[in-house]
Protein backbone atom coordinates (compact mmCIF):
# COMPACT_ATOMS: atom_id res chain seq x y z
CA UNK A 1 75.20 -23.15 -78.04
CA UNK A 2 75.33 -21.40 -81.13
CA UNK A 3 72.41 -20.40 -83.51
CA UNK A 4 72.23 -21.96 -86.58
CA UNK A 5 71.03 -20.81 -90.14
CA UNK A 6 72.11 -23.93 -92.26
CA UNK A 7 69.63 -26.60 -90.84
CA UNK A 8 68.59 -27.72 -93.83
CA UNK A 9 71.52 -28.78 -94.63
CA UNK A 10 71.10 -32.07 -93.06
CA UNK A 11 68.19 -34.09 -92.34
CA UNK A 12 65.55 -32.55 -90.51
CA UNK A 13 64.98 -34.12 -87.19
CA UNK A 14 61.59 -35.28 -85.97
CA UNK A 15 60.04 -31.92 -84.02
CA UNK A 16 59.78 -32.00 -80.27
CA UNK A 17 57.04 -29.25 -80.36
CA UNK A 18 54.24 -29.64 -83.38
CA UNK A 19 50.61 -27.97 -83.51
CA UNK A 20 48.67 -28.46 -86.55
CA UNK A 21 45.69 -25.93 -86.91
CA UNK A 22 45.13 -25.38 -82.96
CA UNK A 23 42.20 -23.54 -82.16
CA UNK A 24 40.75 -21.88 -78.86
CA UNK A 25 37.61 -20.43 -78.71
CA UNK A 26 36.04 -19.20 -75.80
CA UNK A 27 32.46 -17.89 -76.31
CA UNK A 28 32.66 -15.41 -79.45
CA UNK A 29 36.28 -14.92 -79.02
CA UNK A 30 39.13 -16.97 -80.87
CA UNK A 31 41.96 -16.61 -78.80
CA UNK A 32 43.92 -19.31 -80.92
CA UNK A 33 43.22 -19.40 -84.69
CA UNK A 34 44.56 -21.98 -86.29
CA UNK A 35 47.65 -21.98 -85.14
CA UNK A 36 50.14 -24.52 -86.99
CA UNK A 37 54.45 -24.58 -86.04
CA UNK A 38 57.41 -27.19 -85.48
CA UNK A 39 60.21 -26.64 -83.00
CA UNK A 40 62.75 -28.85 -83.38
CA UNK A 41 64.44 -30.83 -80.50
CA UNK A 42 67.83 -28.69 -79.04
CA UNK A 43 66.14 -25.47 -80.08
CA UNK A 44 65.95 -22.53 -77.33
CA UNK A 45 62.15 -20.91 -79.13
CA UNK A 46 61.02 -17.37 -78.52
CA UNK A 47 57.40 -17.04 -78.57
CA UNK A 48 56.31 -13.17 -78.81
CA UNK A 49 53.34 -11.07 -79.62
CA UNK A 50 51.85 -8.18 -77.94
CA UNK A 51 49.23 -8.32 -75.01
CA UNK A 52 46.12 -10.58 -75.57
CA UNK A 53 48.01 -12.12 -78.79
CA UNK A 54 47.23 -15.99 -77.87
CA UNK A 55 50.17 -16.73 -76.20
CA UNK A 56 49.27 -18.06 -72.92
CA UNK A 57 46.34 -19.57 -74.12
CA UNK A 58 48.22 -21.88 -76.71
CA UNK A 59 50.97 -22.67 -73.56
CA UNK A 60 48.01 -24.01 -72.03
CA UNK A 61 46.51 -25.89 -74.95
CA UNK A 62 50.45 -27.53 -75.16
CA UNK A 63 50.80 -28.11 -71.76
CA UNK A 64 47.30 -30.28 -70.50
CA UNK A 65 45.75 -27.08 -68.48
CA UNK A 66 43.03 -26.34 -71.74
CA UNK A 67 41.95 -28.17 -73.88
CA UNK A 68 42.02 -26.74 -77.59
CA UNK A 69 38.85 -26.44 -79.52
CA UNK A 70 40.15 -28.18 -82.66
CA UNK A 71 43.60 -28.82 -83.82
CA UNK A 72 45.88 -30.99 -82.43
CA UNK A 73 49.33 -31.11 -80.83
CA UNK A 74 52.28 -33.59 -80.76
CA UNK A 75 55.39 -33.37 -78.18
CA UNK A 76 57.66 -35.33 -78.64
CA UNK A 77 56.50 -37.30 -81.72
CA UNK A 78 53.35 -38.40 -79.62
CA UNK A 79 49.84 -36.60 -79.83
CA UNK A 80 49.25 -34.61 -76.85
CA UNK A 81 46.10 -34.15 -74.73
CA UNK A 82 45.09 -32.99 -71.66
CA UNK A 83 45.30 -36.86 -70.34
CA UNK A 84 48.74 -38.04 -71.58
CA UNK A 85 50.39 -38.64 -68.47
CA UNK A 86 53.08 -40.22 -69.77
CA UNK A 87 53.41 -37.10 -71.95
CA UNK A 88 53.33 -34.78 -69.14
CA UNK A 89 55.93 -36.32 -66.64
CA UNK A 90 58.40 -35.34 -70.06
CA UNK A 91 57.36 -31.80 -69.91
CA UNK A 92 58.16 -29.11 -67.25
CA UNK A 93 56.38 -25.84 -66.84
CA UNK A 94 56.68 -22.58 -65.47
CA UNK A 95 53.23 -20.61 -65.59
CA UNK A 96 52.25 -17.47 -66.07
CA UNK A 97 50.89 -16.52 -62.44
CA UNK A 98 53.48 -18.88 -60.77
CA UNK A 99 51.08 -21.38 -59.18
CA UNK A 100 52.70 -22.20 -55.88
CA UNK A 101 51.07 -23.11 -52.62
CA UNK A 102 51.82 -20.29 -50.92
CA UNK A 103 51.96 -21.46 -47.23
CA UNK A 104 54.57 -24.02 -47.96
CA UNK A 105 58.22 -23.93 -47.50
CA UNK A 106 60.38 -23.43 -50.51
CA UNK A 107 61.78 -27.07 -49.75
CA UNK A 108 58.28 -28.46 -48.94
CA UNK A 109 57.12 -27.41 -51.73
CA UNK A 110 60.30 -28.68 -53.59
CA UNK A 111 59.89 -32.24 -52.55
CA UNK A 112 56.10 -32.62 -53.02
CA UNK A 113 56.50 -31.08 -56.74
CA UNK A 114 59.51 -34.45 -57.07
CA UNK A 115 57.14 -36.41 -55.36
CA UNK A 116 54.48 -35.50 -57.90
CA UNK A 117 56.98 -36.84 -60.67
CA UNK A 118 57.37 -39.98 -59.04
CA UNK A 119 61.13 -39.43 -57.82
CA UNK A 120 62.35 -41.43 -55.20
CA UNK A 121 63.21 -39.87 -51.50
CA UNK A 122 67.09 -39.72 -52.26
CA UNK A 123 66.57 -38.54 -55.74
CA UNK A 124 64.13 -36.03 -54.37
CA UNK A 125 66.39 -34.79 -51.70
CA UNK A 126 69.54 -34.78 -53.79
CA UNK A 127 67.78 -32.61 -56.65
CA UNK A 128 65.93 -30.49 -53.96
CA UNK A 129 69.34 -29.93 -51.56
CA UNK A 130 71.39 -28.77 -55.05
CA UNK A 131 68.76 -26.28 -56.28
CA UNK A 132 67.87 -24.36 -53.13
CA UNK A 133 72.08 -24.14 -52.77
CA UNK A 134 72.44 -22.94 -56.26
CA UNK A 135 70.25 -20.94 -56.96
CA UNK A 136 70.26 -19.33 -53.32
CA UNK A 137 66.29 -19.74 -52.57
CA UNK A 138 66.33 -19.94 -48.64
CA UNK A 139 65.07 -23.10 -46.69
CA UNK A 140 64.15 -21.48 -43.69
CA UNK A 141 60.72 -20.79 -41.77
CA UNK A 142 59.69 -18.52 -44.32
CA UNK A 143 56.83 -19.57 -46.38
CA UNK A 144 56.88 -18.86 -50.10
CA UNK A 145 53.93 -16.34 -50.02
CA UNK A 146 56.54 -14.14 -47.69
CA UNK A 147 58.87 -14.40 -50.86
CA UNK A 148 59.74 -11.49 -53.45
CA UNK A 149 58.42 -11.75 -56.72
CA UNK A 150 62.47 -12.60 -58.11
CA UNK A 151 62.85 -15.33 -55.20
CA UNK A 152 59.04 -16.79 -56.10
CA UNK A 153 60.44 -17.26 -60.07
CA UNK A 154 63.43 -18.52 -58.92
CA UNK A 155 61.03 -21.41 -57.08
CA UNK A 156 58.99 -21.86 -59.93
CA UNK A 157 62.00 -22.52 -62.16
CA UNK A 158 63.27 -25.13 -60.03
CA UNK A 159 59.75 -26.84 -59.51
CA UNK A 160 59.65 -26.93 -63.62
CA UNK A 161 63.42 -28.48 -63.84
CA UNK A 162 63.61 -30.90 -60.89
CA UNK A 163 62.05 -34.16 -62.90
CA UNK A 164 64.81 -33.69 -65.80
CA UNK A 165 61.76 -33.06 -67.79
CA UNK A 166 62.99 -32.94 -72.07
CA UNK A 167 60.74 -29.85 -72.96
CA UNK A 168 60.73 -26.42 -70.73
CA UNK A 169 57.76 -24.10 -70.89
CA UNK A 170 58.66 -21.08 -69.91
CA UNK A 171 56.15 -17.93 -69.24
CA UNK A 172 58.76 -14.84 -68.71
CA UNK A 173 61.27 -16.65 -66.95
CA UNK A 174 63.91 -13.97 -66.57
CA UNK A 175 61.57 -11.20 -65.19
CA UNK A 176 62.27 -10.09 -61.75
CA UNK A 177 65.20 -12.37 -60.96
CA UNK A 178 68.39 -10.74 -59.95
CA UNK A 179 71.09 -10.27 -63.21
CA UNK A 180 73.50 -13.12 -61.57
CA UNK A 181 70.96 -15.59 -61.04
CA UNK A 182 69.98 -14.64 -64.80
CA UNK A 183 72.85 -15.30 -66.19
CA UNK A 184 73.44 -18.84 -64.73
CA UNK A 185 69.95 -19.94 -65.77
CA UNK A 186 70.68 -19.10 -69.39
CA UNK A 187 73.70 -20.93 -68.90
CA UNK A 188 71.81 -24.23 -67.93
CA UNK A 189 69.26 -23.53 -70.51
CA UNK A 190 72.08 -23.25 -73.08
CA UNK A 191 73.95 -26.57 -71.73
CA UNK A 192 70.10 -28.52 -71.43
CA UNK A 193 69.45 -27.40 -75.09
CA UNK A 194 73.09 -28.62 -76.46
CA UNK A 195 71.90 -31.93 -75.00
CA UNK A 196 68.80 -31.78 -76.46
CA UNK A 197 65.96 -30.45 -74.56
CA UNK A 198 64.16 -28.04 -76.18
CA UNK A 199 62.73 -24.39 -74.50
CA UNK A 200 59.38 -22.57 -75.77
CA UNK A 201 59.86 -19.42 -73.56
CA UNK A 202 57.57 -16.08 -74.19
CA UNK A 203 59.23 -12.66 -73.05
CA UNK A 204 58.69 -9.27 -73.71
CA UNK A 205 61.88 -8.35 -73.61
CA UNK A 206 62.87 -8.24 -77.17
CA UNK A 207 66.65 -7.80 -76.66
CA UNK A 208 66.87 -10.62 -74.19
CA UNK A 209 65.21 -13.24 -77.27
CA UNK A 210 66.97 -11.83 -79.58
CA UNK A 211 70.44 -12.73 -78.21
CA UNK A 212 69.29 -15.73 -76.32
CA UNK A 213 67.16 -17.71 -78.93
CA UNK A 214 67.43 -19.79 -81.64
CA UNK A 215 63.98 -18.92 -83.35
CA UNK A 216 61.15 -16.37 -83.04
CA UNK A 217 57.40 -16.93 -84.18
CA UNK A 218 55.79 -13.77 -83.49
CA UNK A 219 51.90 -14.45 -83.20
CA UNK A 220 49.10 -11.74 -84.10
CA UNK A 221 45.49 -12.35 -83.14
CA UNK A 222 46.02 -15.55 -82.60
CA UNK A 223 47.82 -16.04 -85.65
CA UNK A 224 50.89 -17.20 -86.42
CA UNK A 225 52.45 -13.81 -88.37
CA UNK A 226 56.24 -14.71 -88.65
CA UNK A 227 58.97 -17.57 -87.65
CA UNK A 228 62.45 -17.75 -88.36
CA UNK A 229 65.72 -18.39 -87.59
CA UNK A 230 67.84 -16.29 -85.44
CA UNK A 231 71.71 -15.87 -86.55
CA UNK A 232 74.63 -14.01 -85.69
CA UNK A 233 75.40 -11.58 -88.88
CA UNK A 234 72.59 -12.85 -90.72
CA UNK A 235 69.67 -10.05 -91.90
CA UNK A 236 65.58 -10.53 -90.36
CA UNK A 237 63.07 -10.72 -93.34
CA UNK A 238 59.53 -9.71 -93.00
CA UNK A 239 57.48 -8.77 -95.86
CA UNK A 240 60.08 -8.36 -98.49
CA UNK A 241 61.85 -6.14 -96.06
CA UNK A 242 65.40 -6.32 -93.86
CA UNK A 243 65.29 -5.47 -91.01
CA UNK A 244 68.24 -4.79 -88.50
CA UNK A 245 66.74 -5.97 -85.07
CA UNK A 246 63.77 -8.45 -83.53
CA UNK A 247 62.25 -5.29 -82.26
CA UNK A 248 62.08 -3.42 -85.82
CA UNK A 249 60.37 -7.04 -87.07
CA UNK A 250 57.82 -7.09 -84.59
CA UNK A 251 56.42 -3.35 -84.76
CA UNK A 252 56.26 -4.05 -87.72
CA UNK A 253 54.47 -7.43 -87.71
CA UNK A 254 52.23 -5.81 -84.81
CA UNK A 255 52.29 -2.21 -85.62
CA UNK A 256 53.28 0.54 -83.11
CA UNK A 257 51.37 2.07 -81.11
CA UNK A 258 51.07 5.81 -81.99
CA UNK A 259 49.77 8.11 -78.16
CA UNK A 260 50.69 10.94 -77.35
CA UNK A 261 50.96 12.86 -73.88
CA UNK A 262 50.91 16.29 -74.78
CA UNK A 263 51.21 16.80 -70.63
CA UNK A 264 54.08 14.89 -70.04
């Protein structure tokens, strides 16, 4: 699927992703501060920002597993909460922490996540027999706390896809899984995007958004600091400035970090 620069060029489609003012506070801290963006439906989203930025926290707030402080949030045209079931069943996720029960079987675990969704038993054995094959997790007597970190995402993924769910939220889902296996999930992300689904991934891996995505908010504090567009051949603006790369935008929406190891 390719990026595209020209949306407003015809009418704007209804977003599949708003939050209007969402706040977080826990305590003294506001982790979320009034956080307001629209992803549209078909759009692959990067959302960035440096350690402690509010990231996970506002997944959380968009997915049912906090509940915001003020603010809303609307997925799919509807307003969200923490007990829109309907809502939910829509929505797959794949969590920071990867919360898998650990002394399950990859397929076991596989079937009770379908189950979860309401899928029937051929449904759930169809969907369960295709992912373990493709994307080589093995279905043996190995539980998934025996798993490596790559084969544990690789799980996770397929627990978050296995409902046909029409919004993917996805905490660093490249990290740690092997290059081939990478490069078919972006493939089914692309193809599940071009039928419109919509993806609000995070990464840290600047390069990897950069060519992958079709927008980037960067968040700050909490704050939302920067959104736009990203095209082939087309310029970043920040500020007044150009800038030639994602990574030159966000030092310099974040600021770099100036240390230095005289030992090393």
């Amino acid at each position: 699927m390719e990026n595209s620069c020209d949306a407003g060029s015809v009418s704007a489609p209804a977003s599949a992703i708003e939050l209007h003012a969402l706040t977080k506070v826990y305590g003294k801290v506001v982790a979320v501060d009034a956080l307001s963006l629209a992803v549209a439906p078909g759009r692959i989203f990067g959302f960035l920002g440096p350690n402690g930025a509010g990231k996970s926290t506002t997944i959380g707030c968009m997915t049912g597993l906090l509940e915001p402080t003020s603010g809303s949030v609307s997925l799919l045209g509807q307003r969200f909460n923490s007990s829109s079931v309907d809502l939910k069943r829509k929505i797959g996720v794949m969590p920071e922490g990867l919360a898998l029960f650990d002394q399950l079987r990859a397929q076991e675990f596989l079937k009770f996540q379908a189950r979860m969704f309401g899928l029937s038993e051929g449904i759930t054995n169809e969907r369960v027999g295709a992912l373990l094959a493709a994307m080589e997790i093995p279905d043996g007597k190995k539980i998934l706390s025996e798993f490596s970190t790559g084969m544990r995402k690789k799980v996770a993924f397929a627990a978050a896809v296995i409902h046909a769910p029409k919004i993917l939220f996805l905490d660093e889902p490249f990290e740690s899984i092997d290059p081939s296996a990478v490069a078919m999930l972006k493939d089914w992300l692309r193809r599940f995007a071009s039928q419109g689904g919509t993806v609000f991934m995070t990464s840290h891996v600047l390069e990897t958004v950069e060519r992958f995505c079709d927008e980037v908010a960067i968040i700050k504090a909490g704050r939302l600091a920067w959104q736009a567009p990203i095209c082939d051949g087309v310029a970043l603006q920040y500020g007044g400035e150009t800038f030639e790369s994602l990574e030159d935008v966000f030092l310099r929406v974040v600021g770099r970090q100036e240390t230095s190891l005289d030992w090393l």
